[in-house]
C-alpha atoms as a PDB file:
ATOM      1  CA  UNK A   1      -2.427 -17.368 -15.779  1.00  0.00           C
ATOM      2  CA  UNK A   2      -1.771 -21.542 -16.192  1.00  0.00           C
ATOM      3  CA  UNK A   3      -3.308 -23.305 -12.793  1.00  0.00           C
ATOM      4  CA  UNK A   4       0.511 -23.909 -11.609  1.00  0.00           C
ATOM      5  CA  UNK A   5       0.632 -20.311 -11.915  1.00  0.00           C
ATOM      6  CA  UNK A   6      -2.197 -19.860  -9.874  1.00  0.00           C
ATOM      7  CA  UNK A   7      -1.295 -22.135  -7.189  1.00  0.00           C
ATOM      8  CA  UNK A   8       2.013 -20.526  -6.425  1.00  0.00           C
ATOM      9  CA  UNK A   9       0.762 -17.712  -6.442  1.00  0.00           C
ATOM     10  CA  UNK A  10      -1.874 -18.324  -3.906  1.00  0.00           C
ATOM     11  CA  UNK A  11       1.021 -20.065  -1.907  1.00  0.00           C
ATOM     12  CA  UNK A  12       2.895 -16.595  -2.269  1.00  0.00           C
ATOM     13  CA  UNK A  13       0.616 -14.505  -1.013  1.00  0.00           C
ATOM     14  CA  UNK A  14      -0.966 -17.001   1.702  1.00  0.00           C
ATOM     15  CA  UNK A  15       2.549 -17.832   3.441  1.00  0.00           C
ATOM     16  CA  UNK A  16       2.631 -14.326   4.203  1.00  0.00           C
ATOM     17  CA  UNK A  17       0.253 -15.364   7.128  1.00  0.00           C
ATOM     18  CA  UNK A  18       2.569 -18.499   8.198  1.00  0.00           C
ATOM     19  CA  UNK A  19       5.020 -16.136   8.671  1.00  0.00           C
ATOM     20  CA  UNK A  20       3.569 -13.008   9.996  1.00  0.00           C
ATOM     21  CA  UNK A  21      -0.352 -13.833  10.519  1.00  0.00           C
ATOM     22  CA  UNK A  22       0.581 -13.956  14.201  1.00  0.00           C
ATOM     23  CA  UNK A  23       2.057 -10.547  14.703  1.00  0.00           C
ATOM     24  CA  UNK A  24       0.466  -7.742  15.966  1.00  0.00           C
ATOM     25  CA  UNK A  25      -2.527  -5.990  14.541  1.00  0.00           C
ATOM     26  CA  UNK A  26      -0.981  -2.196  14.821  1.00  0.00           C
ATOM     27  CA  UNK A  27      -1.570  -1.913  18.596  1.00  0.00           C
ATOM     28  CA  UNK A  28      -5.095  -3.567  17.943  1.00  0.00           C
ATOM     29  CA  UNK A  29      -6.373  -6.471  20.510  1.00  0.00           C
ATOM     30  CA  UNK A  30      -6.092  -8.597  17.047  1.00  0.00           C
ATOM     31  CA  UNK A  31      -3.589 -10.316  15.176  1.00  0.00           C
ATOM     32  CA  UNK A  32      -2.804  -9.447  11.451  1.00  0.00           C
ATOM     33  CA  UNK A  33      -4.647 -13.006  10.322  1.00  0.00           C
ATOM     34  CA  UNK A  34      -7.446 -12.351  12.746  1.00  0.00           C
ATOM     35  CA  UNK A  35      -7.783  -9.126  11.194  1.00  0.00           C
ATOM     36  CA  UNK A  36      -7.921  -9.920   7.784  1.00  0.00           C
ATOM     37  CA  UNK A  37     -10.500 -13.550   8.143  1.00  0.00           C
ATOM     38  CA  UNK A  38     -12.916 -11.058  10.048  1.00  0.00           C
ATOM     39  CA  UNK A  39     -12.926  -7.773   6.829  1.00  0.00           C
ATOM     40  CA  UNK A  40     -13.287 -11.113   4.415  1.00  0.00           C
ATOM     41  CA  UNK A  41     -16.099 -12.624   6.763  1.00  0.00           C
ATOM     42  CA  UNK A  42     -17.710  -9.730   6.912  1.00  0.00           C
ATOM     43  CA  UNK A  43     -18.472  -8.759   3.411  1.00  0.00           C
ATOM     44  CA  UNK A  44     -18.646 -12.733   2.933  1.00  0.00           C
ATOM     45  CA  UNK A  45     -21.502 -12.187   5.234  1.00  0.00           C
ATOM     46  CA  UNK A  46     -23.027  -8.692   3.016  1.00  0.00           C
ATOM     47  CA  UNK A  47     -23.371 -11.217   0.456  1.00  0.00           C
ATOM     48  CA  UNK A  48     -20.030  -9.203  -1.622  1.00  0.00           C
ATOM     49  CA  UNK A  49     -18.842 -11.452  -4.468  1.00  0.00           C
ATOM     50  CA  UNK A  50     -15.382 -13.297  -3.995  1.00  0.00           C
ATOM     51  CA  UNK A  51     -13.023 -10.623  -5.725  1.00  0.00           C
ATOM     52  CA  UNK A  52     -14.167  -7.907  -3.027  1.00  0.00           C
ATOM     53  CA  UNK A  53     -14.446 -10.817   0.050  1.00  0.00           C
ATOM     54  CA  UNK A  54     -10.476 -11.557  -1.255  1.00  0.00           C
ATOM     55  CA  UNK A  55      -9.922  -7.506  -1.347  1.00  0.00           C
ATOM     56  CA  UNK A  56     -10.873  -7.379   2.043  1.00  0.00           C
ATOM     57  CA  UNK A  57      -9.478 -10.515   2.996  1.00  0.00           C
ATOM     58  CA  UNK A  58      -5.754  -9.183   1.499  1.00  0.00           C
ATOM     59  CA  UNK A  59      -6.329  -5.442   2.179  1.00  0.00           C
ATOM     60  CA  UNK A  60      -3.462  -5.265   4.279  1.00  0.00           C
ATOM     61  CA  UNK A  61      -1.149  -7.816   2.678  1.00  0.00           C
ATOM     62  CA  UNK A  62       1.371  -4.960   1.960  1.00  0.00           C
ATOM     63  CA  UNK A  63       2.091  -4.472   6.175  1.00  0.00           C
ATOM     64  CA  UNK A  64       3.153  -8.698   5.905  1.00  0.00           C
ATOM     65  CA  UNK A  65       5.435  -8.597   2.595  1.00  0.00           C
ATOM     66  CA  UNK A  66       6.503  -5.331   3.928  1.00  0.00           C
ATOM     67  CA  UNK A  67       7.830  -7.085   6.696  1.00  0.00           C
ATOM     68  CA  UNK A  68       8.730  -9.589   4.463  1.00  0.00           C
ATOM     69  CA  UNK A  69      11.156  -7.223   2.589  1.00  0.00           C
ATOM     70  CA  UNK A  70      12.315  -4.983   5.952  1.00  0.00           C
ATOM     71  CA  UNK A  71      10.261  -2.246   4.259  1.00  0.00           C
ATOM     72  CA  UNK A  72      10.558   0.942   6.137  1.00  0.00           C
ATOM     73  CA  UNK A  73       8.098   1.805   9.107  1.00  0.00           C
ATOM     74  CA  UNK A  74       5.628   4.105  10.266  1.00  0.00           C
ATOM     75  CA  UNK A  75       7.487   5.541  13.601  1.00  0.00           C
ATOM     76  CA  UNK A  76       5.403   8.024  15.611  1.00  0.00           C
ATOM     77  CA  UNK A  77       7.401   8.567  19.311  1.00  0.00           C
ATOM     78  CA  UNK A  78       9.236   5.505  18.951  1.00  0.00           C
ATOM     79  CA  UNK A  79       5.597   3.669  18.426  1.00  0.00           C
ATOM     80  CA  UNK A  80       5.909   1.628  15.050  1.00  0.00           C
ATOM     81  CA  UNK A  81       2.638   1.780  13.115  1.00  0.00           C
ATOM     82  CA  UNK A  82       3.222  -0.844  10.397  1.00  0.00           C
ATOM     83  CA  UNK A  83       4.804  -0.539   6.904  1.00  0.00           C
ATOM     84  CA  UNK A  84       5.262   2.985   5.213  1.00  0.00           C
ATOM     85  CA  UNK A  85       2.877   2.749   1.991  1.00  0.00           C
ATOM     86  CA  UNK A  86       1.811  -0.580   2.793  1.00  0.00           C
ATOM     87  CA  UNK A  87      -1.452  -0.289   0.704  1.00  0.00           C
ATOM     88  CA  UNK A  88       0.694   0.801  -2.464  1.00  0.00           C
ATOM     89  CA  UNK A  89       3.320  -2.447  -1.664  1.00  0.00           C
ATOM     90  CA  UNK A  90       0.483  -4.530  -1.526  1.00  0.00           C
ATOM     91  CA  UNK A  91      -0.932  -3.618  -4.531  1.00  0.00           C
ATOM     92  CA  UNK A  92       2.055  -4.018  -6.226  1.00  0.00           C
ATOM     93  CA  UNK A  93       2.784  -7.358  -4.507  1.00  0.00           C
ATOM     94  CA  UNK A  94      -0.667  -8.954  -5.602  1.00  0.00           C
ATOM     95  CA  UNK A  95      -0.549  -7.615  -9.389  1.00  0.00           C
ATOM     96  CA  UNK A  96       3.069  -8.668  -9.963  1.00  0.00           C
ATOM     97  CA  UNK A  97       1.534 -12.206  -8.834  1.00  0.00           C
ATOM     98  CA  UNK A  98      -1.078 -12.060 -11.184  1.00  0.00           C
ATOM     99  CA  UNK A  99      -3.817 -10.796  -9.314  1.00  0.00           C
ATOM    100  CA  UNK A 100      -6.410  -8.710 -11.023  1.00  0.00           C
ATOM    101  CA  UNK A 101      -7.470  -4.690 -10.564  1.00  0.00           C
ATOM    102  CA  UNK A 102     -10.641  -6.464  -9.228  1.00  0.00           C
ATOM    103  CA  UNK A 103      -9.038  -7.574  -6.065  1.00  0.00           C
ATOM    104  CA  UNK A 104      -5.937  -4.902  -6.014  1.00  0.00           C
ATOM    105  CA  UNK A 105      -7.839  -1.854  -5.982  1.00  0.00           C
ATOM    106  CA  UNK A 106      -9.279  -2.710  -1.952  1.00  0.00           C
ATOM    107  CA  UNK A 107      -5.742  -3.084  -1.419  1.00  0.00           C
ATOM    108  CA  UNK A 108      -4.643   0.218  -2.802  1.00  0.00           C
ATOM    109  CA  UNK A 109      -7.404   2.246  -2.085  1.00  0.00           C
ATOM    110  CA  UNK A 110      -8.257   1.108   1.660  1.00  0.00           C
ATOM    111  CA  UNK A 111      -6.300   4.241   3.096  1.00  0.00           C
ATOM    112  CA  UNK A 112      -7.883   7.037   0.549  1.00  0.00           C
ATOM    113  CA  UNK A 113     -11.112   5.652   2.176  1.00  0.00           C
ATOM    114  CA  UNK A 114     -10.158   6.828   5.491  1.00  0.00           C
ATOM    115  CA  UNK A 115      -8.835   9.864   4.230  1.00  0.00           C
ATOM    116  CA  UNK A 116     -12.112  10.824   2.337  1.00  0.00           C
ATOM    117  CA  UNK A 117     -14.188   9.826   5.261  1.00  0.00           C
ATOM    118  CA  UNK A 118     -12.008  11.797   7.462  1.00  0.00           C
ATOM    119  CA  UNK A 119     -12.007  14.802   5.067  1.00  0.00           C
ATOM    120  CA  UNK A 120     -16.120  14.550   4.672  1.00  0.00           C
ATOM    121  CA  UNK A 121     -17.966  13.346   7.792  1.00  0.00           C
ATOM    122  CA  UNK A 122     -16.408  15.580  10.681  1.00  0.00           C
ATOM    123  CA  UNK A 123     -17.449  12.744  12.984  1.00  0.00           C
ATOM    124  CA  UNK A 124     -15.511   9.606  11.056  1.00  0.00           C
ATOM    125  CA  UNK A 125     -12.098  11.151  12.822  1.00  0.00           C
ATOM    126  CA  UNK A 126     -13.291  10.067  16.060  1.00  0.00           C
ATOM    127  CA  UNK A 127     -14.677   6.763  15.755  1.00  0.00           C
ATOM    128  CA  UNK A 128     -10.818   5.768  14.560  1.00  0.00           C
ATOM    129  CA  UNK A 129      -9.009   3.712  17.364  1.00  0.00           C
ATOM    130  CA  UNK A 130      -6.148   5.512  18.384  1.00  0.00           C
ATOM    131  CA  UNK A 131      -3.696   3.902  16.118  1.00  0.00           C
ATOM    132  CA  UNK A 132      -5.574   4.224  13.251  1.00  0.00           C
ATOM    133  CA  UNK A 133      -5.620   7.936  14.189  1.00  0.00           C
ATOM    134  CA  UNK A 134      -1.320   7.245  13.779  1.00  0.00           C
ATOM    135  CA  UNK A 135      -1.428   5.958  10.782  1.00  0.00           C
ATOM    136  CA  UNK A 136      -3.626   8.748   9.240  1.00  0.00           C
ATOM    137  CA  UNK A 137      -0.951  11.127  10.290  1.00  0.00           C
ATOM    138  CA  UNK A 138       1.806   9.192   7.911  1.00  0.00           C
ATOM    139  CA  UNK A 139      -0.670   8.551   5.178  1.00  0.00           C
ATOM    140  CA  UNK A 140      -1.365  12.146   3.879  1.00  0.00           C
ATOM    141  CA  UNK A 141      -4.516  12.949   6.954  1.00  0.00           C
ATOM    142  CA  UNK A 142      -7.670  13.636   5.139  1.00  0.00           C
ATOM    143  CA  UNK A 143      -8.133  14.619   1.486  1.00  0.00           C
ATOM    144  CA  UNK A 144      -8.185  17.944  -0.287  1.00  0.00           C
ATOM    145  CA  UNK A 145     -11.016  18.781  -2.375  1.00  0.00           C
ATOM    146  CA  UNK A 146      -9.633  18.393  -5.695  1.00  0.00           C
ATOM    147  CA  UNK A 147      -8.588  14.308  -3.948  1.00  0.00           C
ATOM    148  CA  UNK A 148     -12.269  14.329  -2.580  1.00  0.00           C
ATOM    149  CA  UNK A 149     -13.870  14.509  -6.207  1.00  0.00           C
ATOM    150  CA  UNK A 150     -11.420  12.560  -7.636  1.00  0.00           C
ATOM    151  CA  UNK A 151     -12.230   9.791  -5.521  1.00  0.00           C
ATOM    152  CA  UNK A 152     -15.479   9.869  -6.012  1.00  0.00           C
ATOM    153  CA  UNK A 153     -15.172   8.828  -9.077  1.00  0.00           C
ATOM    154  CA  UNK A 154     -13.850   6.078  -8.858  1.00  0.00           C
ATOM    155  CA  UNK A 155     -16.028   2.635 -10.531  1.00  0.00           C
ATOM    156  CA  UNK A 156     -15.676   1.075  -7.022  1.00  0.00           C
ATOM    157  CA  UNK A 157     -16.484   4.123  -4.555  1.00  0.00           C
ATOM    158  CA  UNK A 158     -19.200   2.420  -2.498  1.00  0.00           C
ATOM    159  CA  UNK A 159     -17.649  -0.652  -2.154  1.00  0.00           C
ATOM    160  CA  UNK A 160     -14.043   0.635  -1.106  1.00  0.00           C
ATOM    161  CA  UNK A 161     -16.228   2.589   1.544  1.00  0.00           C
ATOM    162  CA  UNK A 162     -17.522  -0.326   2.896  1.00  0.00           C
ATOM    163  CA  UNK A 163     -14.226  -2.363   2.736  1.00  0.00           C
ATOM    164  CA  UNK A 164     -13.017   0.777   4.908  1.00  0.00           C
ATOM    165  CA  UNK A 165     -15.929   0.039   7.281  1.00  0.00           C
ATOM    166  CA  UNK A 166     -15.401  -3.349   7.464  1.00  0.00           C
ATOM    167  CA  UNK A 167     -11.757  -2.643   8.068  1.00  0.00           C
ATOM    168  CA  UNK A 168     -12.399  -0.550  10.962  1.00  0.00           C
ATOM    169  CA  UNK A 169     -15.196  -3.316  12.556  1.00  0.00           C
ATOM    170  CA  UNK A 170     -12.464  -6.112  12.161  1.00  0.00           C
ATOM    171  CA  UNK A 171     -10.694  -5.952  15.507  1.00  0.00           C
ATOM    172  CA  UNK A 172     -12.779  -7.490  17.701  1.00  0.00           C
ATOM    173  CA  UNK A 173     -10.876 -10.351  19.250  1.00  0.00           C
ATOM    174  CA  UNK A 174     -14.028 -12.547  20.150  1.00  0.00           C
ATOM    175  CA  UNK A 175     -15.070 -12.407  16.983  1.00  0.00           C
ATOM    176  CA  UNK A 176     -15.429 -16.024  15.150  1.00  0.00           C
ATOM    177  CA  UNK A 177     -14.565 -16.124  11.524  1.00  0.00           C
ATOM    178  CA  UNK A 178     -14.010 -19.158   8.395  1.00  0.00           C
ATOM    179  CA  UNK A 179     -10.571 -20.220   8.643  1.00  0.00           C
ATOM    180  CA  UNK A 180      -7.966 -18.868   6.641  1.00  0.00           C
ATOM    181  CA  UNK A 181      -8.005 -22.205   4.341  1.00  0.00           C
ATOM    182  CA  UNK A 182     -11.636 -20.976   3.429  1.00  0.00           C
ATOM    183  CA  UNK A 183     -10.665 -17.812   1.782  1.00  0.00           C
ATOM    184  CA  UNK A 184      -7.237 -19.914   0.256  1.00  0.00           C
ATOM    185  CA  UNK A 185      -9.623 -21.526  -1.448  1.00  0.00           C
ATOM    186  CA  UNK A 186     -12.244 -19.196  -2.540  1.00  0.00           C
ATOM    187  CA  UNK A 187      -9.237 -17.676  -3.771  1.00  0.00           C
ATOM    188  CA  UNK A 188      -7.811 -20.429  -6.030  1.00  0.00           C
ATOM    189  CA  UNK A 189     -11.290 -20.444  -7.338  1.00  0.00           C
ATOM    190  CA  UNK A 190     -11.731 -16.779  -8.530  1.00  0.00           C
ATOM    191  CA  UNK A 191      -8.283 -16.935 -10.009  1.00  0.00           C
ATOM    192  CA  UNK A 192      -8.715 -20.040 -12.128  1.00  0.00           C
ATOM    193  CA  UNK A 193     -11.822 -18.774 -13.426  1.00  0.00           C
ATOM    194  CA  UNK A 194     -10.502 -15.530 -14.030  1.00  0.00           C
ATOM    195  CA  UNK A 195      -8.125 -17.423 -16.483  1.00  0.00           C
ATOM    196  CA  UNK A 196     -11.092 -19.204 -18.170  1.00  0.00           C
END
């Protein structure tokens, strides 16, 4: 990808937050931005190297170009829970710009985290806020057996069960985080190397 390439694609992806960083955090006391600086500053702060920090950073990216495209909603009692498939829209979204598996995969793989936890540690289910509990309910609720071992499997199991963790710790509205102009340009960095 040339560095022009780069660039606008970094612009893409980070005027999602111009637009929409201010909206409402799925009936969390936290914006969308706030949300997102505080997963990236936490595995930032785990010492994570910068294609997970910008996973975590961008793990809900598909809820803002959702919004972006008046994607469809999840609706539970006239409640709107964010973007149907978000975590598949934002994988999608972040590839077609370039981005690489490395990053993508938090972004896609976020919600079978919750499932599996849900699905393995009978006590993960209620430590979920109440609209995360929601959101389960559109997303499939917890994972089969056959989903459980596939998962595991996966190259980047542990750390897609920490991004969930951090995912679920990032709605604290005190909490004080690198501004978003950090990560922009943490992410500019991975990305031109990446081209090297």
């Amino acid at each position: 990808m040339p560095t022009m390439e780069v660039k606008e694609a970094v612009e893409n992806v980070f005027s999602l937050f111009t637009e929409f960083g201010n909206d409402d955090y799925i009936g969390e006391m936290v914006s969308q931005e706030q949300h997102a600086l505080q997963a990236a500053h936490l595995a930032e702060t785990e010492g994570f190297p910068a294609h997970i920090v910008i996973g975590a950073l961008l793990h809900d990216i598909g809820h803002l170009q959702g919004k972006r495209l008046s994607k469809p909603n999840m609706i539970t009692d006239g409640l709107v829970y964010g973007i149907c498939n978000h975590e598949v829209l934002g994988q999608e979204f972040l590839e077609e710009l370039g981005f690489p598996s490395d990053v993508s995969v938090f972004v896609r793989r976020h919600v079978d985290a919750k499932r599996y936890l849900v699905a393995t540690d009978p006590s993960y289910y209620e430590r979920l806020s109440p609209a995360s509990k929601k959101t389960l309910e559109h997303q499939g609720g917890k994972m089969s057996e056959a989903e459980v071992e596939a998962f595991r499997k996966d190259p980047k199991f542990q750390a897609i069960l920490r991004m969930r963790d951090w995912d679920e710790k990032a709605k604290d509205p005190n909490a004080v985080t690198p501004s978003l102009q950090h990560y922009k340009d943490m992410c500019l960095g991975y990305l031109c190397q990446k081209r090297l």
